[in-house]
Every structure is written in structure tokens, then in C-alpha cells.
Protein backbone atom coordinates (compact mmCIF):
# COMPACT_ATOMS: atom_id res chain seq x y z
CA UNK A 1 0.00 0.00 0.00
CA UNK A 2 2.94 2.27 1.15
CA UNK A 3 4.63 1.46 -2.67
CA UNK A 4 0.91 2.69 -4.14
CA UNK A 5 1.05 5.28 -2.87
CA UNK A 6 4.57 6.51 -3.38
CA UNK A 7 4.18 5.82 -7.45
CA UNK A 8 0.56 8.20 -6.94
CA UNK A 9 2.32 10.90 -5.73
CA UNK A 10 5.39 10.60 -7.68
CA UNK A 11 2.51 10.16 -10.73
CA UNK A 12 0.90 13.77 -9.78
CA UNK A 13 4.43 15.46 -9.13
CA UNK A 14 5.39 14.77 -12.79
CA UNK A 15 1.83 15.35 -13.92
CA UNK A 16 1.66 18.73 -12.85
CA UNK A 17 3.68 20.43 -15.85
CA UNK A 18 1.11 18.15 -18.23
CA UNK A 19 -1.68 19.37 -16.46
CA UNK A 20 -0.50 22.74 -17.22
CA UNK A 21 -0.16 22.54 -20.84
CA UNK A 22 -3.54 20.45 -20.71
CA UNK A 23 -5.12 23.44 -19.39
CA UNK A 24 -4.09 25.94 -21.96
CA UNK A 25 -4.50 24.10 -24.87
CA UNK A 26 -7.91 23.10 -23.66
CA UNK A 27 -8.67 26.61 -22.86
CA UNK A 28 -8.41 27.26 -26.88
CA UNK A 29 -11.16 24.05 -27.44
CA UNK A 30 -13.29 25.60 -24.79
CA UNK A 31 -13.55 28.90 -27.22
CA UNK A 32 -14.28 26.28 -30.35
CA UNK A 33 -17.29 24.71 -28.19
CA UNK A 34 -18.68 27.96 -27.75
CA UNK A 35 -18.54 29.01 -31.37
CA UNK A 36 -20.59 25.65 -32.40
CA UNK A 37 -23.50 26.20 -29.60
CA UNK A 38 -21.89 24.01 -27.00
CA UNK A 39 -22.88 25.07 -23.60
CA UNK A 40 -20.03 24.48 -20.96
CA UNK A 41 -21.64 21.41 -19.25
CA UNK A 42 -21.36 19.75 -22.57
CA UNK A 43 -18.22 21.01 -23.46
CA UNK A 44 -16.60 20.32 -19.71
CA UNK A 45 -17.94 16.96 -20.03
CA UNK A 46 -16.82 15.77 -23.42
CA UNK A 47 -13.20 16.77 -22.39
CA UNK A 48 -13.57 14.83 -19.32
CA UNK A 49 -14.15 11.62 -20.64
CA UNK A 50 -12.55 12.13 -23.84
CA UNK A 51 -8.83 12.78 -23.53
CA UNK A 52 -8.02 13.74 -26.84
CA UNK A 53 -7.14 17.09 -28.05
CA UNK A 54 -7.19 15.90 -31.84
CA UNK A 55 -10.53 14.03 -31.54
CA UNK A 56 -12.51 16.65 -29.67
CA UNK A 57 -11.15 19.31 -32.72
CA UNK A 58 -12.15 16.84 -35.25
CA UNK A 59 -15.74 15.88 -33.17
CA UNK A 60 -16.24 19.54 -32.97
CA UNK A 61 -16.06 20.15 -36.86
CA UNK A 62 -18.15 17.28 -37.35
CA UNK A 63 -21.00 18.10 -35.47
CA UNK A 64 -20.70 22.05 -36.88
CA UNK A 65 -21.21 20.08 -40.14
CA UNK A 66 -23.79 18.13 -39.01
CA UNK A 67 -22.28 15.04 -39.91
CA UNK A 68 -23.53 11.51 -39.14
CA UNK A 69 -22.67 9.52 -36.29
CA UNK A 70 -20.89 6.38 -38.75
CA UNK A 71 -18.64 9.54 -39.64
CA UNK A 72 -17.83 10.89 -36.40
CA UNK A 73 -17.23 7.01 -34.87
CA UNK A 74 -15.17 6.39 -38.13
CA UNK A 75 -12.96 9.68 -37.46
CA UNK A 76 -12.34 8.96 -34.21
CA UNK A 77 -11.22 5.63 -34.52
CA UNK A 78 -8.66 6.27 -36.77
CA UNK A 79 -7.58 9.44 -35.08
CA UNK A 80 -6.89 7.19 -31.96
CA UNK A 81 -5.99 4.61 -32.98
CA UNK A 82 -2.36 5.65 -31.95
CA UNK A 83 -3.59 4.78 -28.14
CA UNK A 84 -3.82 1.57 -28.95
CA UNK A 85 -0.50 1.37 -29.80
CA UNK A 86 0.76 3.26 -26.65
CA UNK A 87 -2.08 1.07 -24.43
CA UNK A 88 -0.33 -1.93 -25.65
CA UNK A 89 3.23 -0.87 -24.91
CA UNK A 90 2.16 0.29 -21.02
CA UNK A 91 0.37 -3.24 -20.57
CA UNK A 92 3.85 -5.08 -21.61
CA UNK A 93 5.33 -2.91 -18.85
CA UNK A 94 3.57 -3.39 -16.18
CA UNK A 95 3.57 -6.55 -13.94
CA UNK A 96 2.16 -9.83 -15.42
CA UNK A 97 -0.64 -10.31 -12.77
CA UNK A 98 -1.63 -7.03 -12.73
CA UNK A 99 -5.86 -6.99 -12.63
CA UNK A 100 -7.91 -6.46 -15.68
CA UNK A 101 -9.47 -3.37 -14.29
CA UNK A 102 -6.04 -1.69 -13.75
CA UNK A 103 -5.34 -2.00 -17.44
CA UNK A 104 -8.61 -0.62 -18.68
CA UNK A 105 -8.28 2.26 -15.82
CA UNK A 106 -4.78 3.04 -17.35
CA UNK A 107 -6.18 2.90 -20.72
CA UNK A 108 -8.35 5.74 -20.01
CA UNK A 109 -6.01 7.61 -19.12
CA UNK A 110 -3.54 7.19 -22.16
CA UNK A 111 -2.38 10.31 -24.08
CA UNK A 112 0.69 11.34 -26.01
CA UNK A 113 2.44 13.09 -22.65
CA UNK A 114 1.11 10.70 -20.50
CA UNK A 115 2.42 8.13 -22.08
CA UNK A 116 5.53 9.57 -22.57
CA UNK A 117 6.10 9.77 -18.83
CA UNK A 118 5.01 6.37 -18.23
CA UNK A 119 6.85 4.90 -20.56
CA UNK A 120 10.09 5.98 -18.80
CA UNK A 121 9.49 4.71 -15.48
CA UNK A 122 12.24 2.48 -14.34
CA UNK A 123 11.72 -0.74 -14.24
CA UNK A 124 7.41 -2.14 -14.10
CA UNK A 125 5.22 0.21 -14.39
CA UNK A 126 2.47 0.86 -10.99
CA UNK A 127 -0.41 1.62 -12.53
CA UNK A 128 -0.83 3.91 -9.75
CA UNK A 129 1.81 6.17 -11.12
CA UNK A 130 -0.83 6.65 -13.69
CA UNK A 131 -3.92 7.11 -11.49
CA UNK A 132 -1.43 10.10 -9.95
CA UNK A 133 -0.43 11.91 -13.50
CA UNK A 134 -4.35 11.32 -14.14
CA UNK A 135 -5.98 12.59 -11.31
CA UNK A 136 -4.05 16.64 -11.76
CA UNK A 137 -4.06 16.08 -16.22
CA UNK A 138 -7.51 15.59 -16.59
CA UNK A 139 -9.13 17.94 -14.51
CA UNK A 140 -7.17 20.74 -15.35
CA UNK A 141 -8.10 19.28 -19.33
CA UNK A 142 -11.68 19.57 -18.45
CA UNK A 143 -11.40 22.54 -16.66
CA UNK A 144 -9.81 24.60 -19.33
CA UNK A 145 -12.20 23.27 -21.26
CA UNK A 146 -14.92 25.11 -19.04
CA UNK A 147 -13.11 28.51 -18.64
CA UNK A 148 -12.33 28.70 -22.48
CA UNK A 149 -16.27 28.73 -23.13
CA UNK A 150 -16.93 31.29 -19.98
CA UNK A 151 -14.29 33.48 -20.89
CA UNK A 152 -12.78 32.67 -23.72
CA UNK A 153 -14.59 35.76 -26.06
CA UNK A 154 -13.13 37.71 -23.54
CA UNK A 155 -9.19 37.42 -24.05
CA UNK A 156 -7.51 39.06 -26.56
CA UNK A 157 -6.89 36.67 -29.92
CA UNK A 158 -3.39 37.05 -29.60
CA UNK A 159 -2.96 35.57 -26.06
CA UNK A 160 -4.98 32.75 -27.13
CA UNK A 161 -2.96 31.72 -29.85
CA UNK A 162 0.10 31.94 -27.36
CA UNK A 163 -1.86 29.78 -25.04
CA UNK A 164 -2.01 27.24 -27.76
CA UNK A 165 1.78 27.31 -28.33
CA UNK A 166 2.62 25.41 -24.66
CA UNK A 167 1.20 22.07 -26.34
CA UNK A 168 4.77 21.90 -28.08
CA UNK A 169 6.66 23.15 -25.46
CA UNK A 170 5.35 20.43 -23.04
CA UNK A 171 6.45 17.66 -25.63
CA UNK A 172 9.56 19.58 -26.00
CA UNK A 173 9.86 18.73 -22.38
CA UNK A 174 9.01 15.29 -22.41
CA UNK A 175 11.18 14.01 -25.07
CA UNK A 176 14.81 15.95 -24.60
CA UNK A 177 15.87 14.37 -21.10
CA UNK A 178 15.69 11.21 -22.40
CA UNK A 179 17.23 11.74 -25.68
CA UNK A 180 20.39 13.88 -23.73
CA UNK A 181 20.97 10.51 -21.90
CA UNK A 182 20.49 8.10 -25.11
CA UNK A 183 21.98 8.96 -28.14
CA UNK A 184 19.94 6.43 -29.98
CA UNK A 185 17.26 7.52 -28.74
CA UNK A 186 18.00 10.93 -30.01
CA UNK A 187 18.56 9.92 -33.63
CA UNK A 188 15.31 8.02 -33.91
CA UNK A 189 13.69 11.20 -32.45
CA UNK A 190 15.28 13.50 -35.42
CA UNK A 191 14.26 10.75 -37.87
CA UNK A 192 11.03 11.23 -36.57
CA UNK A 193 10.84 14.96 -36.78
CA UNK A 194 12.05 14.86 -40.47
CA UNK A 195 9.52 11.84 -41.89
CA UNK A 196 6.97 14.32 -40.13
CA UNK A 197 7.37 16.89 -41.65
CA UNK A 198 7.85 15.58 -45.21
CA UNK A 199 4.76 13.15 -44.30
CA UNK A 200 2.91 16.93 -43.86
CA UNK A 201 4.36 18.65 -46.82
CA UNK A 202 3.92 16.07 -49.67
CA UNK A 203 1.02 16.11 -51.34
CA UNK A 204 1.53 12.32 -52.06
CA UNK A 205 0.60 12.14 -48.28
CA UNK A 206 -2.15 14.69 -48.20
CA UNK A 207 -5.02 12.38 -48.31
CA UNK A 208 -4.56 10.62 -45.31
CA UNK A 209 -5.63 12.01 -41.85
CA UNK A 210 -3.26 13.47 -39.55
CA UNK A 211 -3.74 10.20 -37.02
CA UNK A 212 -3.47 7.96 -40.01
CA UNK A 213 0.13 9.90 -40.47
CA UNK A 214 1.16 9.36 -36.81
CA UNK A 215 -0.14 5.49 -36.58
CA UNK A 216 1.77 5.13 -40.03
CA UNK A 217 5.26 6.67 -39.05
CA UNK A 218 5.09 5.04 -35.68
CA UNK A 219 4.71 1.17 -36.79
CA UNK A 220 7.25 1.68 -39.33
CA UNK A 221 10.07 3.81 -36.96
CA UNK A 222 9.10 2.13 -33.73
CA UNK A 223 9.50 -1.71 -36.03
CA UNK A 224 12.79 -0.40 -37.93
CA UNK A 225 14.42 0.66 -34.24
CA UNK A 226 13.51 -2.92 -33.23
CA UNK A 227 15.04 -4.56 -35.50
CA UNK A 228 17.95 -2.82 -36.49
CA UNK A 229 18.77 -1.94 -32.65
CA UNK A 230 16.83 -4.68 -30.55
CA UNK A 231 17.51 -5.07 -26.84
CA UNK A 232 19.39 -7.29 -25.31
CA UNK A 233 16.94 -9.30 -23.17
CA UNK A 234 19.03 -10.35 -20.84
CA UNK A 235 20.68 -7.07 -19.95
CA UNK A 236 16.98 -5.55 -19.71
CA UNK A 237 15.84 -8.13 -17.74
CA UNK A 238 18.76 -7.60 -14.98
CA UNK A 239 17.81 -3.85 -15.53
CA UNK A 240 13.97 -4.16 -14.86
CA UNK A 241 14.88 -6.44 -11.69
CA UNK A 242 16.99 -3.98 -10.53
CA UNK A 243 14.88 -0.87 -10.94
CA UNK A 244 11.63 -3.52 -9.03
CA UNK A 245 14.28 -3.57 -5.76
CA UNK A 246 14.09 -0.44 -5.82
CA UNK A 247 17.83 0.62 -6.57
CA UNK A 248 17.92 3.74 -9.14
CA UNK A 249 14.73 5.11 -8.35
CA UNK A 250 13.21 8.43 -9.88
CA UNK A 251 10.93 9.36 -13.16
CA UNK A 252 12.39 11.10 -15.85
């Protein structure tokens, strides 16, 4: 109980910069749900159980289109998808017996940051460490949500626009620790950032949706890194029984 509670705490202190971002790029959807006729108790609640900054813009065009549902299910499915991907990856890191209703609690709480913290706990991941990043990222998601609607006519454009700017820099955060520490890691970051943007700028790739893109580019990097540059399994599982005695502990 005394370890659960340690990872929950350890989960909210490196939550709190995500919940931060969350809050001012949700501000920005807030104004977006206003502009279609979306009263705040819809709009606060749609960002509170959907956790998806790219899904709620793409919902909210929908329904200003009036769209049908098949379209809007279809949309969001393949915009993300990508958290299947990332669900899958936590699941193989956490402990083998860990309950069924752990895994679908963590699942709800997948995003791109998130994730990106989770991912480099040491050793198996506590799903608690999760429930911790959760329980400051999603409120403050839902809450910006709610005081981009109320107030959000009332800022000037240009601070808005800036608001929607700390998205990047939070990712920004997230990824250069661990790339100073790998240099592999590093590369494969780069590689990423260039088949990006040349995924964005061709118009050979302009048909396919921007989750498509990222689901795309993140089987075929993540499966190249694995097999050109595969793990020893041995050394990682020494590693991963080191990090569960609890010898080199810290989040990045």
C-alpha cells in the first residue's frame, strides 16, 4: 500500500507540468465549443471523458457540419488509434498479474504526454503512477475546457494563440531528457521529426488524416528501431529487476 502510494504521488508530481499545458490548450477548445452552440456542461464533459485534443477538434467540426454519427465514430477511430499502440506498450510494462481493471483504468487515461512519462518509469510500471499523473491532467483538461467557453470571447486573440503554443513546449519537455541521456534515442527522435514533416508537406501524403500519419510513421520507426537496434533481453531483464528492488529510483 505504502509502494501505491509513493508511485501516486510521484505520478501527480510529474503530472503537474502536463496538467499545465492540458489546461491551456484546452482553454483554446473551450472557445471552439462555444462558437458551435456548445454550452459548458457539454463542453466540460466531453473533455472529461474524452482525452483527446485531436478528436474533440475533429468531433467539434463534425457536429458544426452536421455530420452523421458512422462519420464521427469512423474519425475517431482512426484518429486514436495511436492509443492503442501506446495502451499496448504500457500493458507489456507493467507486472504480469496485474488486474484487468487496472489495465482498462490506465487505458483511459492514455495520451501522447502521459504516455511519454510512463513509458520511462524504471523498471514495471504501478499503474498507480498513472492514477497520480491522471488525477491533476484531466481535470485541469476539463477545466480549461470550461473557462475557455466562460471566458474565452473575452481574451484578446493574440494571447490565445500563445496559449495554444505550450502544447509543443510540453512535448519539447518530455522528449529531450531522455534523448540527452540516449543517443539512440535521439537519432530516432530527429528521424522522426524529419519523416513528419515531409509526411505533412507532400502532397503524395495529403489524403490521409493526420492520425493515419502518426499510426503510419510510428509502426514503421518504432519496427525499424527494433530490429535494427533490438535489446538485449538479458541485460533488460537484470535492468527491470533492478529498478523492481528499488535501486535507481526516480521518473524522468
Amino acid at each position: 500500500m505504502a509502494d501505491h502510494r509513493k508511485h501516486f504521488f510521484s505520478g501527480m508530481r510529474d503530472g503537474i507540468p502536463i496538467a499545465l499545458g492540458y489546461f491551456a490548450v484546452s482553454f483554446t477548445l473551450g472557445i471552439a465549443c462555444r462558437n458551435i452552440g456548445l454550452s459548458a456542461f457539454d463542453s466540460t464533459l466531453m473533455s472529461f471523458t474524452n482525452l483527446t485534443s485531436a478528436g474533440e477538434f475533429a468531433a467539434l467540426g463534425i457536429m458544426a457540419a452536421g455530420s452523421s454519427y458512422w462519420e464521427m465514430a469512423l474519425s475517431q477511430l482512426v484518429i486514436n488509434l495511436r492509443y492503442m499502440l501506446m495502451s499496448c506498450s504500457l500493458s507489456q510494462k507493467m507486472a504480469p498479474d496485474t488486474p484487468m481493471y487496472h489495465r482498462l483504468l490506465v487505458g483511459y487515461g492514455v495520451t501522447d504526454e502521459i504516455f511519454g512519462i510512463s513509458v520511462n518509469v524504471p523498471g514495471r510500471l504501478d499503474p498507480f503512477y498513472v492514477y497520480g499523473a491522471v488525477s491533476v491532467a484531466s481535470p485541469a483538461w476539463a477545466l480549461g475546457t470550461l473557462f475557455g467557453v466562460v471566458l474565452g470571447n473575452v481574451l484578446p486573440a493574440r494571447i490565445v494563440i500563445a496559449l495554444s503554443v505550450a502544447l509543443y513546449g510540453m512535448f519539447i519537455a518530455i522528449i529531450v531528457p531522455p534523448a540527452r541521456k540516449d543517443r539512440l534515442l535521439g537519432m530516432l527522435i530527429l528521424v522522426s521529426m524529419a519523416l513528419s514533416w515531409i509526411f505533412a508537406r507532400l502532397p503524395l501524403f495529403s489524403g490521409i488524416s493526420g492520425g493515419m500519419k502518426i499510426i503510419i510513421l510510428t509502426v514503421l520507426i518504432s519496427g525499424a528501431a527494433a530490429f535494427l537496434f533490438p535489446v538485449d533481453r538479458g541485460l533488460a531483464g537484470c535492468a527491470s529487476n533492478t529498478d523492481d528492488k528499488g535501486e535507481g529510483e526516480g521518473h524522468a
